[in-house]
C-alpha atoms as a PDB file:
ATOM      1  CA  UNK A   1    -110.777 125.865  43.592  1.00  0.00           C
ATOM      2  CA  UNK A   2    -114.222 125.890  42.003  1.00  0.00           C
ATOM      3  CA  UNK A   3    -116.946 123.868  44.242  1.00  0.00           C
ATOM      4  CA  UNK A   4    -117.081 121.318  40.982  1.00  0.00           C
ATOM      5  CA  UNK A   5    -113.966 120.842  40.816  1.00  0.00           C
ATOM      6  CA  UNK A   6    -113.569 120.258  44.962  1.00  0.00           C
ATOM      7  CA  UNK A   7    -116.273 118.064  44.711  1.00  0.00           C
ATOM      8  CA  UNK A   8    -115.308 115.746  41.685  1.00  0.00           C
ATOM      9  CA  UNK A   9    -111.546 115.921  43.480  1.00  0.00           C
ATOM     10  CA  UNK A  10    -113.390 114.076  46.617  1.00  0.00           C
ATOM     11  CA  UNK A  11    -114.915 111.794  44.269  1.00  0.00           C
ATOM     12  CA  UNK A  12    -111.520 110.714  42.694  1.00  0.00           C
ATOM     13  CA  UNK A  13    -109.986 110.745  46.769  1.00  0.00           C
ATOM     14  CA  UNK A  14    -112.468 107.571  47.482  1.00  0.00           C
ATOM     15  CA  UNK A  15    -110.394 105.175  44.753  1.00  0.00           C
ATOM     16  CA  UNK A  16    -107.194 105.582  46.576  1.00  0.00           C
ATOM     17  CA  UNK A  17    -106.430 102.591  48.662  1.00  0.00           C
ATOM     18  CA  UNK A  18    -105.905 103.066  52.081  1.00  0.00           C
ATOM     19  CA  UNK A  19    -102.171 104.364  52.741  1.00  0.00           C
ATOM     20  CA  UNK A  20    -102.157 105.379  49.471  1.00  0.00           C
ATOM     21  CA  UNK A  21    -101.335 108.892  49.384  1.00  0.00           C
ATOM     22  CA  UNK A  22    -102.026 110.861  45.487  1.00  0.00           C
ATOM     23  CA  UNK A  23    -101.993 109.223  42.663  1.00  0.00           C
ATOM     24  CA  UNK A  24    -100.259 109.179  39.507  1.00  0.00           C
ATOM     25  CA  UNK A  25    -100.260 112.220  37.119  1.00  0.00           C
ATOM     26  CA  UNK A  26    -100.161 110.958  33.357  1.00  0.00           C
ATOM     27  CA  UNK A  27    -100.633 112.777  30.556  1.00  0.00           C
ATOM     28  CA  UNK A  28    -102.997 110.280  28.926  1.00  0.00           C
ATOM     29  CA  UNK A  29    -102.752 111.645  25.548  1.00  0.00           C
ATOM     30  CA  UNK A  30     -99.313 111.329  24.948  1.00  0.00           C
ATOM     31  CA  UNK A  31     -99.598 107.843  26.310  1.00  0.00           C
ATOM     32  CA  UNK A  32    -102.448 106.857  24.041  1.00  0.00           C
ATOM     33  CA  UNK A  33    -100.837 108.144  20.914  1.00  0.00           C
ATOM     34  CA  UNK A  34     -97.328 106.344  22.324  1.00  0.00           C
ATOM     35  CA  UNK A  35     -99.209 102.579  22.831  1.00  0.00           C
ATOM     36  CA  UNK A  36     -99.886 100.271  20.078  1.00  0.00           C
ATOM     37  CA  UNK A  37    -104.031 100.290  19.714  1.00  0.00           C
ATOM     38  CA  UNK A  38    -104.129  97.085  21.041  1.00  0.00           C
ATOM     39  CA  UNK A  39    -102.717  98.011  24.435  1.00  0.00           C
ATOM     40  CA  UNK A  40    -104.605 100.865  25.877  1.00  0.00           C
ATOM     41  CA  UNK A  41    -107.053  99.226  28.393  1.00  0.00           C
ATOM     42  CA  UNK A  42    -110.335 100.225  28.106  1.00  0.00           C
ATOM     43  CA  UNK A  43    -111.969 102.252  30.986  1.00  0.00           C
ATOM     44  CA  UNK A  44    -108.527 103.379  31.959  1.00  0.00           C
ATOM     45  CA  UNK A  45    -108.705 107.139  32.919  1.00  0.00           C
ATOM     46  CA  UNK A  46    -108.054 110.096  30.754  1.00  0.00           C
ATOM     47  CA  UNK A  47    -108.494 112.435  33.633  1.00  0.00           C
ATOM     48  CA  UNK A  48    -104.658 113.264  34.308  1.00  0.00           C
ATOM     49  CA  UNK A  49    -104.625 110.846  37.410  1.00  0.00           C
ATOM     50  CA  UNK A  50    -104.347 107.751  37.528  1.00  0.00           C
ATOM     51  CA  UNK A  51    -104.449 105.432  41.339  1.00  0.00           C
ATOM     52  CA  UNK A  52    -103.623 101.809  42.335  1.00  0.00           C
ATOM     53  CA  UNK A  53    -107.417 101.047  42.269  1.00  0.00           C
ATOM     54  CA  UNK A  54    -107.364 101.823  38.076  1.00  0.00           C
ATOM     55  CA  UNK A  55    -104.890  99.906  37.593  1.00  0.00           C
ATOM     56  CA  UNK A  56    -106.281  97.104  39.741  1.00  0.00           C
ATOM     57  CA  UNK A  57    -109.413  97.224  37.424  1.00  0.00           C
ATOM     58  CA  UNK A  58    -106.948  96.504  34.641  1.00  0.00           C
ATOM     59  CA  UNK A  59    -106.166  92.979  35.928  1.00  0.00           C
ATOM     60  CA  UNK A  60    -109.303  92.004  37.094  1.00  0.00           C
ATOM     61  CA  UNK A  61    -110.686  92.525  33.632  1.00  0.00           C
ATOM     62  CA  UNK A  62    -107.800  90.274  32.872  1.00  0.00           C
ATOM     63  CA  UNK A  63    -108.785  87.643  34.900  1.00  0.00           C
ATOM     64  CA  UNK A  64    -112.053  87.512  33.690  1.00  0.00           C
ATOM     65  CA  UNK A  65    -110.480  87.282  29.598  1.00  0.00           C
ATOM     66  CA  UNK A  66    -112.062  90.457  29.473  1.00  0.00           C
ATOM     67  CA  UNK A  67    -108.677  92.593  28.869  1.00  0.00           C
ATOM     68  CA  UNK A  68    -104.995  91.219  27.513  1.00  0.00           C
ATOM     69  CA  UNK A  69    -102.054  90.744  29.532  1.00  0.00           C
ATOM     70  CA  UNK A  70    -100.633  93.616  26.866  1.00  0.00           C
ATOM     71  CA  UNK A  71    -103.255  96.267  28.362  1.00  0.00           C
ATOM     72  CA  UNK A  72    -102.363  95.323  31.921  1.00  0.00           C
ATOM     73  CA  UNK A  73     -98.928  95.759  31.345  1.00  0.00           C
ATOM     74  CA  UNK A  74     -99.523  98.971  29.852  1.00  0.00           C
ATOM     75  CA  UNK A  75    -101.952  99.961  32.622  1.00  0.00           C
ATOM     76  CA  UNK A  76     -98.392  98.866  35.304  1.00  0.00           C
ATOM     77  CA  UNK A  77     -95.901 100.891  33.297  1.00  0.00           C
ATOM     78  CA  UNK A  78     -98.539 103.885  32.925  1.00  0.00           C
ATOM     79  CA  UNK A  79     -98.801 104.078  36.418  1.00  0.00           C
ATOM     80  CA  UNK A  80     -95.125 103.678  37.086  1.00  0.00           C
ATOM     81  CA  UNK A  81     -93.842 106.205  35.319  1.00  0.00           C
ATOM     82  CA  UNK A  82     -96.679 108.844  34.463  1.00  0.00           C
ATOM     83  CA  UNK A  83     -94.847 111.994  32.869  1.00  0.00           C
ATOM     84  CA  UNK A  84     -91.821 110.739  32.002  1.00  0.00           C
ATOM     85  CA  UNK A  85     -91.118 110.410  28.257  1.00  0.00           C
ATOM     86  CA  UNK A  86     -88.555 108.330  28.875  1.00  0.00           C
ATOM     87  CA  UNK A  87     -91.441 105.602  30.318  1.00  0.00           C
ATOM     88  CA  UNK A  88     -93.476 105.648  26.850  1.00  0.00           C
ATOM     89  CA  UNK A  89     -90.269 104.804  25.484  1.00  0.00           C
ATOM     90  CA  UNK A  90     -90.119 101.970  27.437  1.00  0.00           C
ATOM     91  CA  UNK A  91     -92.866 100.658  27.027  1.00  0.00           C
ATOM     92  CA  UNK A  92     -93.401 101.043  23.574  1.00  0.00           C
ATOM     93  CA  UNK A  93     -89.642  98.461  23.289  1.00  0.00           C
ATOM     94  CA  UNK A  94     -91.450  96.292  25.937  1.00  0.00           C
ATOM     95  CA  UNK A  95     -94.843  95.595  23.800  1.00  0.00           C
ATOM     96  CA  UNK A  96     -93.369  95.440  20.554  1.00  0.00           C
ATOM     97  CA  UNK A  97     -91.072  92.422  21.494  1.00  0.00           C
ATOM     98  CA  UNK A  98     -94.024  90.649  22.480  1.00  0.00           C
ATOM     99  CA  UNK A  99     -96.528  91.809  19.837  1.00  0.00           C
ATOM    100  CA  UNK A 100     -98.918  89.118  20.468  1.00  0.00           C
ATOM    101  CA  UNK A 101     -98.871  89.250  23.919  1.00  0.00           C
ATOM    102  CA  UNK A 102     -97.461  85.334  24.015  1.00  0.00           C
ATOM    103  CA  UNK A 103     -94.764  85.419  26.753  1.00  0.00           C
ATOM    104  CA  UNK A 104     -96.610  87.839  29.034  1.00  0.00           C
ATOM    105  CA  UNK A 105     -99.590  85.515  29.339  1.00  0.00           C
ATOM    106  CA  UNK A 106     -97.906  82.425  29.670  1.00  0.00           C
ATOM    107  CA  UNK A 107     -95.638  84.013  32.483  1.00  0.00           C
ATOM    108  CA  UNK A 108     -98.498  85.473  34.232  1.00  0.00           C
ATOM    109  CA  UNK A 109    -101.261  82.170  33.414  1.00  0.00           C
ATOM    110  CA  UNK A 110    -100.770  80.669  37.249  1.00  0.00           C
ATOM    111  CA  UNK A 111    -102.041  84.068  38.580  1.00  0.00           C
ATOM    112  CA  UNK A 112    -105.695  83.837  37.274  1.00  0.00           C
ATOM    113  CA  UNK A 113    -106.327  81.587  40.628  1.00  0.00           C
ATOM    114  CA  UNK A 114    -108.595  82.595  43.031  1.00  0.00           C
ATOM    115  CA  UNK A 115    -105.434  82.814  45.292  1.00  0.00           C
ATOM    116  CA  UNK A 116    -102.297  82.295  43.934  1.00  0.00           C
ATOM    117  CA  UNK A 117     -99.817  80.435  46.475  1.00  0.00           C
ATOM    118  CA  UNK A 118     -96.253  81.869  46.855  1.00  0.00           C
ATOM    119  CA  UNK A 119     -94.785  79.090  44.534  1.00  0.00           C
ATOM    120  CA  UNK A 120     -96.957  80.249  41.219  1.00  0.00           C
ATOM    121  CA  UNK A 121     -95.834  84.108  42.822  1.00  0.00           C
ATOM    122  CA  UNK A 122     -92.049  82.920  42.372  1.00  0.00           C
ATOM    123  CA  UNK A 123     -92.452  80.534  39.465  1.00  0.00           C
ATOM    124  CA  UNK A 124     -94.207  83.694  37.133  1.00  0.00           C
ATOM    125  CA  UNK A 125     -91.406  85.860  38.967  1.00  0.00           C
ATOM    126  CA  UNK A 126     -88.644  83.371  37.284  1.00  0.00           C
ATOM    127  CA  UNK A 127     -90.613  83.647  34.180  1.00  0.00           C
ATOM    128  CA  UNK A 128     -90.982  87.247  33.531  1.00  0.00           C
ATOM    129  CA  UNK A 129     -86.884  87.473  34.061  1.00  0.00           C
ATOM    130  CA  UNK A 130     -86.279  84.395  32.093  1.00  0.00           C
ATOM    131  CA  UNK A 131     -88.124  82.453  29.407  1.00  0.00           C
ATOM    132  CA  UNK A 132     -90.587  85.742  29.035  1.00  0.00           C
ATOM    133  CA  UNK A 133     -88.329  88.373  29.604  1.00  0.00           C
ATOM    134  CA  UNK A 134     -89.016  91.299  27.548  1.00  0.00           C
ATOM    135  CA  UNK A 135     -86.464  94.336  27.319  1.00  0.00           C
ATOM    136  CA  UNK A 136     -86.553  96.963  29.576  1.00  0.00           C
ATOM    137  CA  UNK A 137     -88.675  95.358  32.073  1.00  0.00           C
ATOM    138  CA  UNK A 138     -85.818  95.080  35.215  1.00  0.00           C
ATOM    139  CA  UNK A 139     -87.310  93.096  38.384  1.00  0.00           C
ATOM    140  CA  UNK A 140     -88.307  96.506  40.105  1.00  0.00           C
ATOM    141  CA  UNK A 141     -90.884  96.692  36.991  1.00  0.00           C
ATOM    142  CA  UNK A 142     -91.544  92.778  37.443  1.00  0.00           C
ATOM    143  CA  UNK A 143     -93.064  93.059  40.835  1.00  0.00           C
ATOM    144  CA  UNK A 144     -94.818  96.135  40.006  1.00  0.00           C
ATOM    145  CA  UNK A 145     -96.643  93.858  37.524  1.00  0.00           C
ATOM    146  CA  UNK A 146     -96.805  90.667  39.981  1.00  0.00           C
ATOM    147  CA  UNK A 147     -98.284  92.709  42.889  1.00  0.00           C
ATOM    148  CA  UNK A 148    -101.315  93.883  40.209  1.00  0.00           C
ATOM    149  CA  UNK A 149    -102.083  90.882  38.557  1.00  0.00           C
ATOM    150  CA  UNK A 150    -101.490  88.781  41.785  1.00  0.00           C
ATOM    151  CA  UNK A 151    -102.740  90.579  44.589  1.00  0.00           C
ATOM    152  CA  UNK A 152    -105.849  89.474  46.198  1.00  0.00           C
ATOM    153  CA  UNK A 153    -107.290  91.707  48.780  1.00  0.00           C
ATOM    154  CA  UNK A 154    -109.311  91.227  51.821  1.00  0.00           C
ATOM    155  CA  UNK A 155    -107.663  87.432  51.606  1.00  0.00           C
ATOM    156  CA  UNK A 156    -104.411  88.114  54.053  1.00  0.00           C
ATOM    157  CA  UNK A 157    -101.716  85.198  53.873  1.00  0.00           C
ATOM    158  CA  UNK A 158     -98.411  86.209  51.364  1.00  0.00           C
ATOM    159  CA  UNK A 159     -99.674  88.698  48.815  1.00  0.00           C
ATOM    160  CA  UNK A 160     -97.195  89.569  45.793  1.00  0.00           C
ATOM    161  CA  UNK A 161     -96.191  93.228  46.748  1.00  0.00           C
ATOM    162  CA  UNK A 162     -93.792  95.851  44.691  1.00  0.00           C
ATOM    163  CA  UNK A 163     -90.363  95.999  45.869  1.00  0.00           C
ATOM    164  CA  UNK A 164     -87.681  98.090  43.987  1.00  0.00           C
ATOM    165  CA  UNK A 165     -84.260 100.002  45.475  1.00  0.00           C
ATOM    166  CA  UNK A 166     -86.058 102.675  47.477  1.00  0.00           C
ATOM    167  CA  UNK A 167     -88.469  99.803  49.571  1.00  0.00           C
ATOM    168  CA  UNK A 168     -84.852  97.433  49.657  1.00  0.00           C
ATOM    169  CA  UNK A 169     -82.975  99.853  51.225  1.00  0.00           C
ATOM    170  CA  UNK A 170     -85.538 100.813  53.851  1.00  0.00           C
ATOM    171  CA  UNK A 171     -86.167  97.614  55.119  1.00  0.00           C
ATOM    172  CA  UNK A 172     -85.168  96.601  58.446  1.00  0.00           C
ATOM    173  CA  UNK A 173     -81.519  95.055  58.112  1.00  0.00           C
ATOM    174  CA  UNK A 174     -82.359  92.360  61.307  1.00  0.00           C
ATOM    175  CA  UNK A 175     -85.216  91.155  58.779  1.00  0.00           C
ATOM    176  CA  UNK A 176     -82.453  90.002  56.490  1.00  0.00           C
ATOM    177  CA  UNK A 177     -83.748  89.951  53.479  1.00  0.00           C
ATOM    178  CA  UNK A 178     -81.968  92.013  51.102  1.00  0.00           C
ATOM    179  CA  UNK A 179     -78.169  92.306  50.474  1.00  0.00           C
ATOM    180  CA  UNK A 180     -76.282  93.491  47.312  1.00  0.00           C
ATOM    181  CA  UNK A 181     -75.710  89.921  46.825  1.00  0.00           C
ATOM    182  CA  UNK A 182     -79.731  88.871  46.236  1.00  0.00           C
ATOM    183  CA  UNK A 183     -80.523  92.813  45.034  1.00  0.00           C
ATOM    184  CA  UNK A 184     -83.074  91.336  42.306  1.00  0.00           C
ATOM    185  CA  UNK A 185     -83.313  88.207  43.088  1.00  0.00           C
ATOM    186  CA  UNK A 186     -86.591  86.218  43.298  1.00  0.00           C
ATOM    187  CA  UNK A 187     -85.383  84.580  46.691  1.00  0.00           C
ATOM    188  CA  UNK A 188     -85.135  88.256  47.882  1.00  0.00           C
ATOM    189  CA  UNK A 189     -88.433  88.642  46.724  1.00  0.00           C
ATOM    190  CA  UNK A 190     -89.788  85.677  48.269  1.00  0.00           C
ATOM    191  CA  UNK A 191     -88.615  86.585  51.966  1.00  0.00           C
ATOM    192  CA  UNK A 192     -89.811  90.432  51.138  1.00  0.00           C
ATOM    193  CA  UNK A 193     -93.470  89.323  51.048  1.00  0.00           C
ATOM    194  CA  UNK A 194     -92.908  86.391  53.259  1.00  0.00           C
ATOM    195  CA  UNK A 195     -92.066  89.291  56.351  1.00  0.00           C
ATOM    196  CA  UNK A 196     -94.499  91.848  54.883  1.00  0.00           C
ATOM    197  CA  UNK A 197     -97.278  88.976  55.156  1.00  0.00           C
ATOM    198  CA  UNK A 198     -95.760  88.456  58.707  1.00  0.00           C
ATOM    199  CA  UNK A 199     -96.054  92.451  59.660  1.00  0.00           C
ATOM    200  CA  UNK A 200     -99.233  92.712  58.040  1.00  0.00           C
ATOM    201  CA  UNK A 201    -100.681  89.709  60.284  1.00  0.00           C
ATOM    202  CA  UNK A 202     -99.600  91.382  63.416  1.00  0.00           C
ATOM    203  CA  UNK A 203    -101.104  94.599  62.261  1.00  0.00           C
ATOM    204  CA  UNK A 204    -104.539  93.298  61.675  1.00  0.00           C
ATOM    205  CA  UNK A 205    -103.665  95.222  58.103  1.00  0.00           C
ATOM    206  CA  UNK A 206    -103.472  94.643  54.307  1.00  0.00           C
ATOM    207  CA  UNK A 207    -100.024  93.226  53.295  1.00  0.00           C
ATOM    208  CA  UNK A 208     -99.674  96.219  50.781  1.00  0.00           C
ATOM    209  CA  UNK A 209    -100.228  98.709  53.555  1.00  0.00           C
ATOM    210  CA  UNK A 210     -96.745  97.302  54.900  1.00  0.00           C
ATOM    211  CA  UNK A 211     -95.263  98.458  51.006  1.00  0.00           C
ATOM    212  CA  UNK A 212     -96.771 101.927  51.355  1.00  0.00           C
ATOM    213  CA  UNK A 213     -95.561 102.640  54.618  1.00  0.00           C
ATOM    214  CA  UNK A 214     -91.791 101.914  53.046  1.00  0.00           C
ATOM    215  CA  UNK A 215     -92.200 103.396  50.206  1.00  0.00           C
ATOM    216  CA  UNK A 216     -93.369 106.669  51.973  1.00  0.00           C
ATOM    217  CA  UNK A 217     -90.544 106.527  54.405  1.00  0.00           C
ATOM    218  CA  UNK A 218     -90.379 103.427  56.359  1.00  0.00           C
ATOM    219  CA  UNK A 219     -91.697 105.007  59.558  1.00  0.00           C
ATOM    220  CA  UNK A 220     -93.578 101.939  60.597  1.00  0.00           C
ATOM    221  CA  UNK A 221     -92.279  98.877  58.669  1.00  0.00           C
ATOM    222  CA  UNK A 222     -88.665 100.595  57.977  1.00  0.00           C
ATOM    223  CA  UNK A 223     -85.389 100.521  60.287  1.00  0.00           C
ATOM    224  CA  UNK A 224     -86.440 103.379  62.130  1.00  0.00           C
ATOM    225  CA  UNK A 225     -89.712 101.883  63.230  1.00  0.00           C
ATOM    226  CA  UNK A 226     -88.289  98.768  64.491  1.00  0.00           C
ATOM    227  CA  UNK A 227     -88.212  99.322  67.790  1.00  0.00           C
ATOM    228  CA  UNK A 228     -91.201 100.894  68.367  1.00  0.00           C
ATOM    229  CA  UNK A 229     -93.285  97.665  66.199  1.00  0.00           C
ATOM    230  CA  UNK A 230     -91.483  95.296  68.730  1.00  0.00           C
ATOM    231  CA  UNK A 231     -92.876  97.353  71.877  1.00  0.00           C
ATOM    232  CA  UNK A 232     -95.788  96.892  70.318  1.00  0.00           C
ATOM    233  CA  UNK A 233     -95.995  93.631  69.722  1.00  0.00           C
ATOM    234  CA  UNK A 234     -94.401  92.273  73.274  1.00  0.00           C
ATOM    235  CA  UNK A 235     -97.678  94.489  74.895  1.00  0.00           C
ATOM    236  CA  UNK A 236    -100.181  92.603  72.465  1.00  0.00           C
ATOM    237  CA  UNK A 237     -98.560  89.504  73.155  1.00  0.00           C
ATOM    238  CA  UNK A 238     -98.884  90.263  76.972  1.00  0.00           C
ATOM    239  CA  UNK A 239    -102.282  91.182  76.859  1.00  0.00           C
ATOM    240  CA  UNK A 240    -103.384  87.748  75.608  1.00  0.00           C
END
């Protein structure tokens, strides 16, 4: 590797998030012929990779009425699903049954709060698989979107984090908080970042470190780390 191209690689390293491991390879051209006009966010990279952190700018630039809830949208499903055709499908059905945008902003309006609480989390949860449901968005994709247009960092307290059927079946099963019964559901969802908020506390960390760490393999947060957490927690605990 050429020394420009090690040192604009470092430069890229320094958006990921901490615990976050690579980003997202997209081939932005194919997306941005794919989209609708309307829905490719501005500023969003054309690099190849794509992190958290760009997507992140997405919603804040939402916040601020300075980008539409179609763009962020765009921005989550970019992100989730990077190469695959099949994704720009997807999305391209999602945004044209909402062409203005309508049902995505009205399910998403209580997260423009400085901090939203865990009922506007669960109410624009309801939403996005109800009254605004658009097709092809399944509730993996929903908290994708909830965790970027409702996370606030640096805050603590319950965050709205991405859970799907890799993070579910990771988590510990004493936590009970997922079962095939409540697979989807928004109370799962609700006692998901509930604990994580719980873990996170303990850990002195970001609630979304406690998603990374299952999504990369649960060694911490998982099943398998159980035991070694509550060690650690009885010798804080003793300590005090």
């Amino acid at each position: 590797m050429s020394s420009g191209r090690r040192a604009r690689a470092a430069a890229d390293r320094l958006r990921a998030l901490p615990g976050e491991e690579r980003p997202v390879s997209l081939p932005a051209a194919k997306w941005r012929s794919a989209l609708p006009d309307d829905a490719w966010p501005a500023g969003f990279p054309k690099s190849g990779q794509v992190w958290r952190q760009d997507v992140f700018d997405v919603a804040t630039r939402w916040r601020e009425d300075r980008a539409s809830a179609r763009q962020l949208l765009a921005a989550v499903l970019m992100w989730t699903d990077g190469e695959q055709a099949s994704g720009r499908r997807r999305a391209v059905r999602a945004l044209a049954d909402d062409p203005a945008g309508d049902r995505l902003e009205a399910a998403l309006a209580g997260l423009r709060v400085e901090r939203p609480g865990t009922a506007a989390l669960r109410a624009a949860y309801l939403a996005l698989r109800t009254t605004s449901r658009l097709p092809d968005l399944d509730s993996d994709t929903c908290t994708r979107l909830l965790y970027f247009a409702g996370y606030r960092r640096g805050v603590g307290g319950v965050q709205p984090l991405m859970l799907d059927e890799t993070i579910a079946g990771r988590l510990p099963r004493a936590a009970e908080i997922s079962s095939p019964a409540s697979r989807g559901s928004s109370l799962e969802w609700v006692r998901y970042i509930a604990w994580a908020a719980q873990q996170a506390a303990d850990d002195a960390v970001e609630p979304d470190r406690v998603e990374l760490d299952l999504t990369a393999g649960g060694l911490r947060y998982g099943e398998g780390g159980r035991a070694v957490r509550t060690e650690e927690v009885r010798g804080r605990h003793a300590r005090r």
